[in-house]
C-alpha atoms as a PDB file:
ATOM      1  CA  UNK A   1       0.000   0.000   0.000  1.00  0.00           C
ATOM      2  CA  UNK A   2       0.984   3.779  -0.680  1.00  0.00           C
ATOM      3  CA  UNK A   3       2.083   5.918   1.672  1.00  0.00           C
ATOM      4  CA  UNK A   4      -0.934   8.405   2.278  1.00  0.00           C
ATOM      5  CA  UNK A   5      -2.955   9.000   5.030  1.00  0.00           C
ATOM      6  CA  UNK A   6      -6.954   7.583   4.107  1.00  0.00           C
ATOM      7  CA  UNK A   7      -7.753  10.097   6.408  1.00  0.00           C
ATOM      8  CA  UNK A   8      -6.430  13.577   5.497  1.00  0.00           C
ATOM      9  CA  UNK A   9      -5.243  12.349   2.015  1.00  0.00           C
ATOM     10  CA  UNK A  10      -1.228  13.436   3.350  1.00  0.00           C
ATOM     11  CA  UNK A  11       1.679  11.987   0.923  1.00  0.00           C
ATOM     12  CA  UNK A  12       5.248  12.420   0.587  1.00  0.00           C
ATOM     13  CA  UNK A  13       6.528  15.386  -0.627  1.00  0.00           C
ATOM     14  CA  UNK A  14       9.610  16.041  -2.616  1.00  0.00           C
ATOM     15  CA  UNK A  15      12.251  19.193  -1.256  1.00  0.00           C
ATOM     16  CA  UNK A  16      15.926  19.988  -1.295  1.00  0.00           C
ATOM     17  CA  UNK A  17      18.111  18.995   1.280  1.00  0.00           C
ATOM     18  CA  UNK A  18      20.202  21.771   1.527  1.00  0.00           C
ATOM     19  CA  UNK A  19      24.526  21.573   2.544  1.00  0.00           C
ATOM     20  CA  UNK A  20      26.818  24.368   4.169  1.00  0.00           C
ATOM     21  CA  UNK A  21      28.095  25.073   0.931  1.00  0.00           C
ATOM     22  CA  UNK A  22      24.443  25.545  -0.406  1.00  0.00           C
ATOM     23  CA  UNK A  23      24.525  22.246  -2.687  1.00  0.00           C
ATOM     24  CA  UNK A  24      21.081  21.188  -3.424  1.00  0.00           C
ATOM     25  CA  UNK A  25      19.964  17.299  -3.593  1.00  0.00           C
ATOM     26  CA  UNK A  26      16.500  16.034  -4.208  1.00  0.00           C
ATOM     27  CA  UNK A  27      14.567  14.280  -0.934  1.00  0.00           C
ATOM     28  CA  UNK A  28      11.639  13.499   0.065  1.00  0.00           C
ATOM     29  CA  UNK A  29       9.353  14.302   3.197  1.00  0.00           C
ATOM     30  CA  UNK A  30       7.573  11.367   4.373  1.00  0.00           C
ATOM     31  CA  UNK A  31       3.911  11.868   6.743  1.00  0.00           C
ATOM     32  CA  UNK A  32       3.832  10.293  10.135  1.00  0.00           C
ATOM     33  CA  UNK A  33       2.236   7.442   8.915  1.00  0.00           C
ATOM     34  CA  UNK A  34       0.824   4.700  11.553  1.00  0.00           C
ATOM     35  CA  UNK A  35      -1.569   1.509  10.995  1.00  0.00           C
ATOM     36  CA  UNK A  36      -4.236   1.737  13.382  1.00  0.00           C
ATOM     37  CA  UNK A  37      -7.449  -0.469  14.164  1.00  0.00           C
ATOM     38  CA  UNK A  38     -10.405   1.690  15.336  1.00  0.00           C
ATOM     39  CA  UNK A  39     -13.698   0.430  16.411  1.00  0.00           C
ATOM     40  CA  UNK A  40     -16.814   1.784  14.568  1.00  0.00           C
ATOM     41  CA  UNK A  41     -19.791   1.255  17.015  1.00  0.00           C
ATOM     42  CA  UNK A  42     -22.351   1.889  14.160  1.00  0.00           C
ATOM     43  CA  UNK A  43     -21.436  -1.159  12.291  1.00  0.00           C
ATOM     44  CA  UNK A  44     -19.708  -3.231  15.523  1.00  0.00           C
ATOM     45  CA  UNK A  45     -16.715  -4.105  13.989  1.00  0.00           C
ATOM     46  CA  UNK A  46     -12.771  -2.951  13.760  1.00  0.00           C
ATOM     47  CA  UNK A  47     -11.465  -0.734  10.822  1.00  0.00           C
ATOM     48  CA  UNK A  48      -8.005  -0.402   9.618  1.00  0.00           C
ATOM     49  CA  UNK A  49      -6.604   2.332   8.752  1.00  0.00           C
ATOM     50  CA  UNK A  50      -3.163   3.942   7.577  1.00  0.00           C
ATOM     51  CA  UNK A  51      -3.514   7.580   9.173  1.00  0.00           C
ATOM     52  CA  UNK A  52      -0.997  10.589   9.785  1.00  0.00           C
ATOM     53  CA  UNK A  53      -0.487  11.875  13.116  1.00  0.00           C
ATOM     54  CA  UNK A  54      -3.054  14.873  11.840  1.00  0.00           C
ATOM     55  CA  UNK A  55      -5.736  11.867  10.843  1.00  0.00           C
ATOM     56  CA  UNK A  56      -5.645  10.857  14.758  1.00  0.00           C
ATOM     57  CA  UNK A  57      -6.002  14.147  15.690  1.00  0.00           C
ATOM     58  CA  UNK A  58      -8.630  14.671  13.138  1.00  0.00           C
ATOM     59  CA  UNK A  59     -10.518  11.455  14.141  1.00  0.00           C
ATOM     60  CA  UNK A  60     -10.840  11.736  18.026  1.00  0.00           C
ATOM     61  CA  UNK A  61     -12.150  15.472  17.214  1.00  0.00           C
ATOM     62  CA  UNK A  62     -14.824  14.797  14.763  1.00  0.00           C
ATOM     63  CA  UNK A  63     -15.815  11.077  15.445  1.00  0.00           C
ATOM     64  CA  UNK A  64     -14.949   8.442  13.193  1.00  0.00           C
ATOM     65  CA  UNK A  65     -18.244   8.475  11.516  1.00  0.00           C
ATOM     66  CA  UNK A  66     -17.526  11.459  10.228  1.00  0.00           C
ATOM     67  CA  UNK A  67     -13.953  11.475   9.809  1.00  0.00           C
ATOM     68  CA  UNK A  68     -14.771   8.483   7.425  1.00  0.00           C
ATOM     69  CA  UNK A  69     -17.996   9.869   5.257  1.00  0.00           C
ATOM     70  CA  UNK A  70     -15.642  13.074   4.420  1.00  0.00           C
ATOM     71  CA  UNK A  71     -12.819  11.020   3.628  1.00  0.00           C
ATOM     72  CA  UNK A  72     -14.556   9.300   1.117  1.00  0.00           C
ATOM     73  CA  UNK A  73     -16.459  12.678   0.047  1.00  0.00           C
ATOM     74  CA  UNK A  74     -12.668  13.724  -0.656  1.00  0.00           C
ATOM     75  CA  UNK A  75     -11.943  10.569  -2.244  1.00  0.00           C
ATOM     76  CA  UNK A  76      -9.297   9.348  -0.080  1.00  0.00           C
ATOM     77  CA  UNK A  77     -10.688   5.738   0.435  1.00  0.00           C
ATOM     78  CA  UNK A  78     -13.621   4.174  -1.466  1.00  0.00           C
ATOM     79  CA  UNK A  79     -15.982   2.739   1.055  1.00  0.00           C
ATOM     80  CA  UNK A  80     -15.448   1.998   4.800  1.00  0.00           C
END
C-alpha cells in the first residue's frame, strides 16, 4: 500500500536537502504514517486504517463516523 494517510489524504513530498556550501539534492518528506485499528460502534466491527499523526487528531475530534464519510467525500478511500 501507498504511503498516504486515508484520512487527510497526506503523501510524501519532494524538497531539497540543503549543505553548508548551499549544494542542493532532491529528498523526500515522508507523513507520520501509523496503521491503526479503530472500532466503529455503528457497524460493531474494527477498521483499519493507515492515518498521519493529523488523521488521529482529526478522528478523536470529529468522530470516526464522520472522519470516514468526508474522507470518502474527498476521495481518499472508497468505502469503509
Amino acid at each position: 500500500m501507498s504511503k498516504v494517510c486515508q484520512i487527510t489524504g497526506k503523501k510524501a513530498m519532494v524538497g531539497n536537502n540543503v549543505s553548508h556550501s548551499k549544494r542542493r539534492t532532491k529528498r523526500t518528506f515522508e507523513p507520520n504514517l501509523f496503521d491503526k485499528k479503530f472500532f466503529l460502534s455503528e457497524e460493531n466491527r474494527w477498521v483499519e486504517l493507515k492515518v498521519s499523526a493529523a488523521g488521529i487528531r482529526n478522528i478523536s475530534k470529529k468522530g470516526l463516523n464522520e472522519a470516514l464519510k468526508e474522507a470518502v467525500v474527498k476521495g481518499y478511500i472508497k468505502s469503509y
